[in-house]
PDB file of N, CA and C in Angstrom:
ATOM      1  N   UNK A   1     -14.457  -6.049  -7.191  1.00  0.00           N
ATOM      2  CA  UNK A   1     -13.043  -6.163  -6.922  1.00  0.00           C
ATOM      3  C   UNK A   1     -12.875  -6.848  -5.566  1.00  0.00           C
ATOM      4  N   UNK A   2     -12.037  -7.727  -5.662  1.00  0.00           N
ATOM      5  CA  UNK A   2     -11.514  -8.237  -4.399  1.00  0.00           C
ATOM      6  C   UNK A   2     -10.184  -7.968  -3.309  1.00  0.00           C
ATOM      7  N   UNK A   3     -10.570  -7.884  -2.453  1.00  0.00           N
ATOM      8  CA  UNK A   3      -8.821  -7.109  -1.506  1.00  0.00           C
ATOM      9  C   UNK A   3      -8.770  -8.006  -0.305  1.00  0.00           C
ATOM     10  N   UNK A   4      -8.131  -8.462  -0.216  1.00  0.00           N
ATOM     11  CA  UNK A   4      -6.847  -9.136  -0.887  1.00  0.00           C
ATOM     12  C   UNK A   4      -6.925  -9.723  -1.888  1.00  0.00           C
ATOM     13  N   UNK A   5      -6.487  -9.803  -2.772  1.00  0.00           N
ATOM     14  CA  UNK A   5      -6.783 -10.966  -3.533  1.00  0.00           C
ATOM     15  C   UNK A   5      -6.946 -12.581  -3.349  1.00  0.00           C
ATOM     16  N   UNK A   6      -7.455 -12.876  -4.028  1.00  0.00           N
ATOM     17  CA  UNK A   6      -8.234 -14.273  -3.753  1.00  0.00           C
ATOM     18  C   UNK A   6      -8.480 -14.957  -4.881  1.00  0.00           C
ATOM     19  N   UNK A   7      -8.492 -16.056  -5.116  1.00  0.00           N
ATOM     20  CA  UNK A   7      -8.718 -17.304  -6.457  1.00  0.00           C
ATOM     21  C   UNK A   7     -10.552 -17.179  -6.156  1.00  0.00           C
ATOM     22  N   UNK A   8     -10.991 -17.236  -4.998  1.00  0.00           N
ATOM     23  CA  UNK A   8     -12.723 -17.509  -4.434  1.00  0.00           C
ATOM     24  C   UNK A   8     -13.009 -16.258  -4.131  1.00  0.00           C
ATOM     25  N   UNK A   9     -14.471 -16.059  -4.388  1.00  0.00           N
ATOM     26  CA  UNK A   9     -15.279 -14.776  -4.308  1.00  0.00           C
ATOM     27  C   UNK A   9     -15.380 -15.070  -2.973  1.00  0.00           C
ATOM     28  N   UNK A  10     -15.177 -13.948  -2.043  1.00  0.00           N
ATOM     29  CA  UNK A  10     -15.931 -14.350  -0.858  1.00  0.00           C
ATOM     30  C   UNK A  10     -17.304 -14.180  -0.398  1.00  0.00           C
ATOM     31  N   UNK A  11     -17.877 -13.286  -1.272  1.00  0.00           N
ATOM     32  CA  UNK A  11     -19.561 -13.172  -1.184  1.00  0.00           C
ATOM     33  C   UNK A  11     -20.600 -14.776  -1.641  1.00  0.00           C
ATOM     34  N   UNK A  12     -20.172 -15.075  -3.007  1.00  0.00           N
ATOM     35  CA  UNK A  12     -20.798 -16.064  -3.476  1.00  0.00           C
ATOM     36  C   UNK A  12     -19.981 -17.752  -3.609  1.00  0.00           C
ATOM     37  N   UNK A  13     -18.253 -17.254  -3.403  1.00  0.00           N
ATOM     38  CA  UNK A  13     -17.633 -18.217  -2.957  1.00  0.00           C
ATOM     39  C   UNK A  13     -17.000 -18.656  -4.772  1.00  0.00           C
ATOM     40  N   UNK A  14     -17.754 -18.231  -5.598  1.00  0.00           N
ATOM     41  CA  UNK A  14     -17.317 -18.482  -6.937  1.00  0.00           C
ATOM     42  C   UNK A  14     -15.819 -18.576  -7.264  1.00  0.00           C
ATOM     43  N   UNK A  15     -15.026 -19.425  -7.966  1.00  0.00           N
ATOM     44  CA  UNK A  15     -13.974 -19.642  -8.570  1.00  0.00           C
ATOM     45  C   UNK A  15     -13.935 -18.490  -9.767  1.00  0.00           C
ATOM     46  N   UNK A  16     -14.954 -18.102 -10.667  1.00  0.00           N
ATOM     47  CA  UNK A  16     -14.619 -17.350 -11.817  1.00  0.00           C
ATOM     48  C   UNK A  16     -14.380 -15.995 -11.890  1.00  0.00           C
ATOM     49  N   UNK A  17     -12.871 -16.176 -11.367  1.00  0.00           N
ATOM     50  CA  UNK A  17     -12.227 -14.673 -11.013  1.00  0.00           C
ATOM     51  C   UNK A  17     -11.600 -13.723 -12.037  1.00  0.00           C
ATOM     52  N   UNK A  18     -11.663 -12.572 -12.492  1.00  0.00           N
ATOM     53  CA  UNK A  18     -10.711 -11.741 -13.625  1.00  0.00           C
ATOM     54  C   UNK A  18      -9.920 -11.478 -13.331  1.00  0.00           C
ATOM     55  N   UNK A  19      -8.743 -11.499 -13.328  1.00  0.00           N
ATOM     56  CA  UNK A  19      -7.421 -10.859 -12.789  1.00  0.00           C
ATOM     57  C   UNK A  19      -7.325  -9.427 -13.323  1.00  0.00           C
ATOM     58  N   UNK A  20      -7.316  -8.331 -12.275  1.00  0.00           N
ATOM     59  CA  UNK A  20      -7.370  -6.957 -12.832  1.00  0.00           C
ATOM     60  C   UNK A  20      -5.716  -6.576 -12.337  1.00  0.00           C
ATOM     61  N   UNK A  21      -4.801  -5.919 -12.989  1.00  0.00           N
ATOM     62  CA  UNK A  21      -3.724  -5.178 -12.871  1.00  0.00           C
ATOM     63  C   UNK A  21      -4.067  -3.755 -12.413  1.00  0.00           C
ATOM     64  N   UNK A  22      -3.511  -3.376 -11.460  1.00  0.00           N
ATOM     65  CA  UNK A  22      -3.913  -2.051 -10.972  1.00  0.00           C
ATOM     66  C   UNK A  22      -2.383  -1.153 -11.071  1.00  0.00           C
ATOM     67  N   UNK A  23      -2.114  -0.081 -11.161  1.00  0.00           N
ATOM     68  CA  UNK A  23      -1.050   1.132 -11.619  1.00  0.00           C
ATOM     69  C   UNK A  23      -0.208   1.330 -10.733  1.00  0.00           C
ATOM     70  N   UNK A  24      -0.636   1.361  -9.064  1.00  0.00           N
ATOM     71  CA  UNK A  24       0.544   1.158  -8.184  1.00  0.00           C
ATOM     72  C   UNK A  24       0.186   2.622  -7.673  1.00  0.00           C
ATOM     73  N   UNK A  25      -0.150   3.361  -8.206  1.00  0.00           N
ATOM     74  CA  UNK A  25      -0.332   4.631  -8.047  1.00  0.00           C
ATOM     75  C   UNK A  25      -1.360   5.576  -7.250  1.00  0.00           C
ATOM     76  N   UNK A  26      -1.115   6.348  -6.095  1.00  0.00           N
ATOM     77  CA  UNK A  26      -2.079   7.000  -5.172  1.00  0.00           C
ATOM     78  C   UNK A  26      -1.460   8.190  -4.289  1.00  0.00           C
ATOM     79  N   UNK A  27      -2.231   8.384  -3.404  1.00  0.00           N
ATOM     80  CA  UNK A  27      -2.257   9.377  -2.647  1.00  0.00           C
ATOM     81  C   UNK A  27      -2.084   8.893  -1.227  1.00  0.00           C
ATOM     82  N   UNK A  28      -0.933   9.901  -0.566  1.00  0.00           N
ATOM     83  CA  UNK A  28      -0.895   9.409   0.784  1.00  0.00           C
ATOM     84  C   UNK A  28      -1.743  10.219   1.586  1.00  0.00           C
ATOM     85  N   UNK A  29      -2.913   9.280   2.561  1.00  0.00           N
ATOM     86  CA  UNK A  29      -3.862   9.974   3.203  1.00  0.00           C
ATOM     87  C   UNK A  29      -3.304  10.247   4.247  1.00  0.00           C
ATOM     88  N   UNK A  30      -1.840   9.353   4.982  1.00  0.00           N
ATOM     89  CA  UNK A  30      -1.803  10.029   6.631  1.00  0.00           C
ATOM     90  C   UNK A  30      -0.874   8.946   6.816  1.00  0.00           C
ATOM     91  N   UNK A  31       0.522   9.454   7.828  1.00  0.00           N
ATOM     92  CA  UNK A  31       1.315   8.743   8.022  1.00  0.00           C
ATOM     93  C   UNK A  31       2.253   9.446   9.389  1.00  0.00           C
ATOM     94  N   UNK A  32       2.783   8.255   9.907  1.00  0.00           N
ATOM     95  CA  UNK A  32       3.645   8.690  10.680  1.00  0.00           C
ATOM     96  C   UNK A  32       5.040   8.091  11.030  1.00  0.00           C
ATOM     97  N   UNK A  33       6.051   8.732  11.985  1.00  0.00           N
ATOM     98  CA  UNK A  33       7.439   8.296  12.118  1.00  0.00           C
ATOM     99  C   UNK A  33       7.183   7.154  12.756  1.00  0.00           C
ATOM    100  N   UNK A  34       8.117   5.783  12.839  1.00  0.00           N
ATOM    101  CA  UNK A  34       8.147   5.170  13.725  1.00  0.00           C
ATOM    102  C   UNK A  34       9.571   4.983  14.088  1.00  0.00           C
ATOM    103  N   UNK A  35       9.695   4.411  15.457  1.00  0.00           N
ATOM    104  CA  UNK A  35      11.248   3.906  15.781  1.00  0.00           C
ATOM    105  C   UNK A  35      11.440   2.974  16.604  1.00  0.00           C
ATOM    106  N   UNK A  36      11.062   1.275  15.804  1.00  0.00           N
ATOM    107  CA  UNK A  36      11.233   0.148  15.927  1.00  0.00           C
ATOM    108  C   UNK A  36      12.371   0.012  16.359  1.00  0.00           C
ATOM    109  N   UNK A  37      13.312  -0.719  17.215  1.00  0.00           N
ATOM    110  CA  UNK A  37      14.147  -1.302  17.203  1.00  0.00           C
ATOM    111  C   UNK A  37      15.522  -0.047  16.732  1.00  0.00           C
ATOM    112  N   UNK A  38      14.849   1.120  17.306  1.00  0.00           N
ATOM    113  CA  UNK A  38      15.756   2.324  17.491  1.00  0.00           C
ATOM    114  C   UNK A  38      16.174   3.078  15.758  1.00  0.00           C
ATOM    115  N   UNK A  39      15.769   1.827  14.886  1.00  0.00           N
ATOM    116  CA  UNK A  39      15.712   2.623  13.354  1.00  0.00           C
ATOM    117  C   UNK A  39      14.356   3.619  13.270  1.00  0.00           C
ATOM    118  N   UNK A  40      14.791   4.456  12.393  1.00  0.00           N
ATOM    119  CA  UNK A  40      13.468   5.299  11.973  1.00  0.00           C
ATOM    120  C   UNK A  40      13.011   5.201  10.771  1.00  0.00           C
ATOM    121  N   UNK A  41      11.756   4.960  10.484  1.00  0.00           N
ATOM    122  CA  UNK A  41      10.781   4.400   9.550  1.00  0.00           C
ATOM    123  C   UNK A  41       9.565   5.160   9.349  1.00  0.00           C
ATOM    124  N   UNK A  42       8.649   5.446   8.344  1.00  0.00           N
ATOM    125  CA  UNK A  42       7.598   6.441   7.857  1.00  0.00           C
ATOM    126  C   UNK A  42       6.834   5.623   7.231  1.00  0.00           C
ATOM    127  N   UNK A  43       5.393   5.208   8.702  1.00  0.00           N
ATOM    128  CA  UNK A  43       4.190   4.504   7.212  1.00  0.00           C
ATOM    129  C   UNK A  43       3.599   4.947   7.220  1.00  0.00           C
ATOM    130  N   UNK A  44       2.438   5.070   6.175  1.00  0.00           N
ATOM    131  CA  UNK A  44       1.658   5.514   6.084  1.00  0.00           C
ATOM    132  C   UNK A  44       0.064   4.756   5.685  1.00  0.00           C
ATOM    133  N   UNK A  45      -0.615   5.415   5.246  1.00  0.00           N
ATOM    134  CA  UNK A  45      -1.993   4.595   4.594  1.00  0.00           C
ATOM    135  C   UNK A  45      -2.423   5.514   3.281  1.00  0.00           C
ATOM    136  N   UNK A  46      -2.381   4.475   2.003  1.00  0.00           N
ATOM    137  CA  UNK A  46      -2.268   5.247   0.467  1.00  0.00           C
ATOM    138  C   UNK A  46      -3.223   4.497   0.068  1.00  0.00           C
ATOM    139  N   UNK A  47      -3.720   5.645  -0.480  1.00  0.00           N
ATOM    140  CA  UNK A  47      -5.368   5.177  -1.309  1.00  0.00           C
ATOM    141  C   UNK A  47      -5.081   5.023  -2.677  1.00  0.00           C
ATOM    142  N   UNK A  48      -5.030   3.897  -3.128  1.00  0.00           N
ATOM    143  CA  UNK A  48      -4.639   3.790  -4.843  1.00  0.00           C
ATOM    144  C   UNK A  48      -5.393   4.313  -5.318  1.00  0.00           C
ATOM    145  N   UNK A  49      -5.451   4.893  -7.186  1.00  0.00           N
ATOM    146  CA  UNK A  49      -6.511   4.918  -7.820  1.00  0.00           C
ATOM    147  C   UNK A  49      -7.759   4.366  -8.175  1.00  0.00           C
ATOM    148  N   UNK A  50      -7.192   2.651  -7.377  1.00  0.00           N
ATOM    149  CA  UNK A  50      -8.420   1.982  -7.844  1.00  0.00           C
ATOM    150  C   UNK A  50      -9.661   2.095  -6.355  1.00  0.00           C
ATOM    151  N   UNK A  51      -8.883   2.838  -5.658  1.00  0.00           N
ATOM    152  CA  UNK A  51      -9.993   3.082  -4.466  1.00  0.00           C
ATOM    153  C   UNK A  51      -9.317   2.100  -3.459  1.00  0.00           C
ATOM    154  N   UNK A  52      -8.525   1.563  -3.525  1.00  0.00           N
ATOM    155  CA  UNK A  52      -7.747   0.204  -2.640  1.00  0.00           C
ATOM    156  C   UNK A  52      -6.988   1.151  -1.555  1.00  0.00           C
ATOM    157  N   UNK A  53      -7.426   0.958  -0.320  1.00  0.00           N
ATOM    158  CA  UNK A  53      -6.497   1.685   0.943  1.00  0.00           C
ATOM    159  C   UNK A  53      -5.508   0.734   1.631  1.00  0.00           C
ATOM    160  N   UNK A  54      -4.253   1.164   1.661  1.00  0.00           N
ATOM    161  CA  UNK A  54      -3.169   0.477   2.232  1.00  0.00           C
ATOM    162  C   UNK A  54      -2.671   0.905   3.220  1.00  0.00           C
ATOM    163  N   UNK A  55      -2.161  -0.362   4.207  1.00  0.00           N
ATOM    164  CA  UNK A  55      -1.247   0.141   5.334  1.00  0.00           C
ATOM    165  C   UNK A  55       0.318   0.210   4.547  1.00  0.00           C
ATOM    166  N   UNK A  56       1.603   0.860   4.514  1.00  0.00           N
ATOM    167  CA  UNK A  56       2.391   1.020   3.875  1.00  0.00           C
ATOM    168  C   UNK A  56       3.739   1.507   4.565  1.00  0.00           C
ATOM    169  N   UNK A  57       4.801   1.087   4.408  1.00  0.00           N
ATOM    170  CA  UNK A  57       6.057   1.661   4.563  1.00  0.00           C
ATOM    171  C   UNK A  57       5.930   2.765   3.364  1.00  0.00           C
ATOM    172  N   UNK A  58       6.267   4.199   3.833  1.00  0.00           N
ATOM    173  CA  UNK A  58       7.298   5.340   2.997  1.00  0.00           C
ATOM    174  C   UNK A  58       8.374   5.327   2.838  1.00  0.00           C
ATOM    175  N   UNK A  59       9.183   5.552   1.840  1.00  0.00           N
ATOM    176  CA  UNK A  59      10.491   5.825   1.431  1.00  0.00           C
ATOM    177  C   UNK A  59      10.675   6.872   1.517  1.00  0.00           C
ATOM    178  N   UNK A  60      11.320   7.877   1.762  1.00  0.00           N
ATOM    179  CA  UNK A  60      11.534   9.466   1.319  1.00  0.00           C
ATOM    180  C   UNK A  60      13.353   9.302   2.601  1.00  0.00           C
ATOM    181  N   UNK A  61      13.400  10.069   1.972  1.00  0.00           N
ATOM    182  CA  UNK A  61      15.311  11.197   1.922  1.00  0.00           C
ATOM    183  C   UNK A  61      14.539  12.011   3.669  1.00  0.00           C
ATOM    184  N   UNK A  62      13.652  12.595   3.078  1.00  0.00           N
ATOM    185  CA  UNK A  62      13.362  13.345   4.443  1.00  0.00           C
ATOM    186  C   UNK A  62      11.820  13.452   4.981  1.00  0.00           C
ATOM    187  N   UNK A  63      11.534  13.239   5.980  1.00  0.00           N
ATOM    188  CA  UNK A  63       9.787  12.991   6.074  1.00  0.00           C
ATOM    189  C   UNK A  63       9.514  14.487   5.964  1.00  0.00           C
ATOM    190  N   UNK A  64      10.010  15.439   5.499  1.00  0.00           N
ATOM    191  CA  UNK A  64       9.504  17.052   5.555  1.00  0.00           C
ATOM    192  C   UNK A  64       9.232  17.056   4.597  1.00  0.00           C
ATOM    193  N   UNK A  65       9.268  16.201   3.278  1.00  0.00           N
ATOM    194  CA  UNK A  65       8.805  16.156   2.150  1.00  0.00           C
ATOM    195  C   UNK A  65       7.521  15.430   1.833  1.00  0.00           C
ATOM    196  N   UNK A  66       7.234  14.772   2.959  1.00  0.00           N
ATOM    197  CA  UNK A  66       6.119  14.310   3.005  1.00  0.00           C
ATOM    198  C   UNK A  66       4.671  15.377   3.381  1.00  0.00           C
ATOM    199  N   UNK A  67       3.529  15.038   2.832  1.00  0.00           N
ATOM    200  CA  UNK A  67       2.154  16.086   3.117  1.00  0.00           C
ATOM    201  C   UNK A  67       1.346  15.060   3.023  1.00  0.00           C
ATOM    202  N   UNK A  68       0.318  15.019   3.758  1.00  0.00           N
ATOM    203  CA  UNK A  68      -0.985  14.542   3.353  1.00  0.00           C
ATOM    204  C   UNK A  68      -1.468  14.839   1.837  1.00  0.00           C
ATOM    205  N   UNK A  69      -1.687  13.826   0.785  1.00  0.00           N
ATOM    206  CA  UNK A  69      -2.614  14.429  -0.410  1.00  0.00           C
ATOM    207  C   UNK A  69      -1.650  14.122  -1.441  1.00  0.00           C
ATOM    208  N   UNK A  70       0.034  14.215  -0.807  1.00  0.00           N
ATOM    209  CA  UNK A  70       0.713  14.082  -2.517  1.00  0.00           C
ATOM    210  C   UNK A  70       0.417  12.434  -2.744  1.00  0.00           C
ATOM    211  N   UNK A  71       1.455  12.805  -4.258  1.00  0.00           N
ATOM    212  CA  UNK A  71       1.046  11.644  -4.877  1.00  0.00           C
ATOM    213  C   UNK A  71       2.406  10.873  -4.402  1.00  0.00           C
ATOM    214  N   UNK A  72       1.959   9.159  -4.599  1.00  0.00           N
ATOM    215  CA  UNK A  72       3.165   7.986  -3.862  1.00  0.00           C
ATOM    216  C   UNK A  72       3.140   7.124  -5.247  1.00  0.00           C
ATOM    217  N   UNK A  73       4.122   6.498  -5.263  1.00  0.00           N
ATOM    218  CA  UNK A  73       3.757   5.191  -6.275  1.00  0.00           C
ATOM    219  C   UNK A  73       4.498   3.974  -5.557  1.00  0.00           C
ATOM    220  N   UNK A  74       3.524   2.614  -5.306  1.00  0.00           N
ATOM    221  CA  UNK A  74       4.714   1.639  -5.432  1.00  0.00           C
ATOM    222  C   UNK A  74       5.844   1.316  -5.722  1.00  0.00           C
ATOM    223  N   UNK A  75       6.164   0.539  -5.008  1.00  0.00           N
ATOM    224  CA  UNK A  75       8.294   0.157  -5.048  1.00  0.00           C
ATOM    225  C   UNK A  75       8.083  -0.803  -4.644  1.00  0.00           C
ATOM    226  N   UNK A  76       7.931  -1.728  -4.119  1.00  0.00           N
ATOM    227  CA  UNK A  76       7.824  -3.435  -3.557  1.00  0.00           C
ATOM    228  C   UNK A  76       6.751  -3.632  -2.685  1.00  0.00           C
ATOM    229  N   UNK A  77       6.176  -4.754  -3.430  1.00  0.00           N
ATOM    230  CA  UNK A  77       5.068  -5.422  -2.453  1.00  0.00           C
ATOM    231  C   UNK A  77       5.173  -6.603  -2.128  1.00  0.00           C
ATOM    232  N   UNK A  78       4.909  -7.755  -1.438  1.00  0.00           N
ATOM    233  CA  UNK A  78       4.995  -8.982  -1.347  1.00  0.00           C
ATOM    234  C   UNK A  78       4.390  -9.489  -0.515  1.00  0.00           C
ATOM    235  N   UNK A  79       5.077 -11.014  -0.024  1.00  0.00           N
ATOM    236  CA  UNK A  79       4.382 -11.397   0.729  1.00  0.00           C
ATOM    237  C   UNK A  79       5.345 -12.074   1.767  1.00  0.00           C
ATOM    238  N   UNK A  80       5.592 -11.694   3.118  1.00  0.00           N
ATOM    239  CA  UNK A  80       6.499 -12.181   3.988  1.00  0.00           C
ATOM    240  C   UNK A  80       5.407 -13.680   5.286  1.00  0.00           C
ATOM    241  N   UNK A  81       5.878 -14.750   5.093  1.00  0.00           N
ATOM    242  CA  UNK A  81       5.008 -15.413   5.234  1.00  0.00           C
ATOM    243  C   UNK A  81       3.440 -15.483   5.106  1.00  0.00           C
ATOM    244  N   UNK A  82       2.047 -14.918   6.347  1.00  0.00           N
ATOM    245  CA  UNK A  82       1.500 -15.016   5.505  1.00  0.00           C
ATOM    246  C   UNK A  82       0.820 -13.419   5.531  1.00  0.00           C
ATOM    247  N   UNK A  83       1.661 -12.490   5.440  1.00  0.00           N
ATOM    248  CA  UNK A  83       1.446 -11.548   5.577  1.00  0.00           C
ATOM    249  C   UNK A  83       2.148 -10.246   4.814  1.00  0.00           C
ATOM    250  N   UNK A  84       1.050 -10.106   3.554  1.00  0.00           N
ATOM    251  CA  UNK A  84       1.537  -8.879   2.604  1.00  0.00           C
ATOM    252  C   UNK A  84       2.573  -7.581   3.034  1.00  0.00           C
ATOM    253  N   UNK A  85       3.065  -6.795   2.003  1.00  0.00           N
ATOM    254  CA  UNK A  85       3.683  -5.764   2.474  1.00  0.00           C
ATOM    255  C   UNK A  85       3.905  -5.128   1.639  1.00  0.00           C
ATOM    256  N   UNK A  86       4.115  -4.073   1.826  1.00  0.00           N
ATOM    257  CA  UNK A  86       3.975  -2.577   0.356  1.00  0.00           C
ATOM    258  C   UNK A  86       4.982  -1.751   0.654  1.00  0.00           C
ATOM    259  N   UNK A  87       5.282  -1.399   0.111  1.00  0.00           N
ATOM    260  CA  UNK A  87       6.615   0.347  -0.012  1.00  0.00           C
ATOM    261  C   UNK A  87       6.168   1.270  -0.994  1.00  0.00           C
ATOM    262  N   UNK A  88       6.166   2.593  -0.662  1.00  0.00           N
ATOM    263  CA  UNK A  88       5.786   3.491  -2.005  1.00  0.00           C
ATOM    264  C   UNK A  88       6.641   4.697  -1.436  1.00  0.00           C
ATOM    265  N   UNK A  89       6.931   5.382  -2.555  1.00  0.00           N
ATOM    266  CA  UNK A  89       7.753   6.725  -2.381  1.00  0.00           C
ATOM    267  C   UNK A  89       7.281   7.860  -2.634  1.00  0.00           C
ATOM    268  N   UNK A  90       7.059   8.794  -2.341  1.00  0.00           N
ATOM    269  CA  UNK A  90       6.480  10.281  -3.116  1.00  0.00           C
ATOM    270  C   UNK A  90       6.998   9.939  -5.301  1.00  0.00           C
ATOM    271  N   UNK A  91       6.114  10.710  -5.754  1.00  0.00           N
ATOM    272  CA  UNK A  91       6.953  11.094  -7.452  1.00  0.00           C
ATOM    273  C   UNK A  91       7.212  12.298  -7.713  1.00  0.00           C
TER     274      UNK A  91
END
């Protein structure tokens, strides 16, 4: 598996890539408040099922609902120039 994704292997450099779809779905290992620009914001780092660890914005109503261990799922990922970005919420 490759992370980030990539068209080229970066070990052998190969073009002949599989495109795997992954569920969106994991566990938040550890996160905290922030307050950028005086808003307040909750990221964290979520370990998908496929073993893939992310840096991540949280969504939640209230960070007291947040724990180490529950489960998160994706809500938007992309790419803001050249630099990815993720959101996931508790389920």
């Amino acid at each position: 598996m490759i992370w980030p994704p990539s068209n080229v292997c970066p070990k052998c450099l190969s073009n002949k890539i599989e495109w795997i779809d992954i569920d969106g779905n994991g566990r938040l290992i550890e996160f905290s408040e922030s307050f950028l620009m005086g808003e307040p914001s909750v990221f964290g780092v979520v370990e998908l099922n496929d073993n893939i660890k992310l840096m991540a914005k949280i969504r939640c109503d209230d960070i007291k609902q947040l724990k180490k261990g529950i489960l998160v799922k994706m809500t938007k990922c992309g790419i803001r120039g050249n630099d990815p970005y993720y959101e996931f919420q508790p389920i």
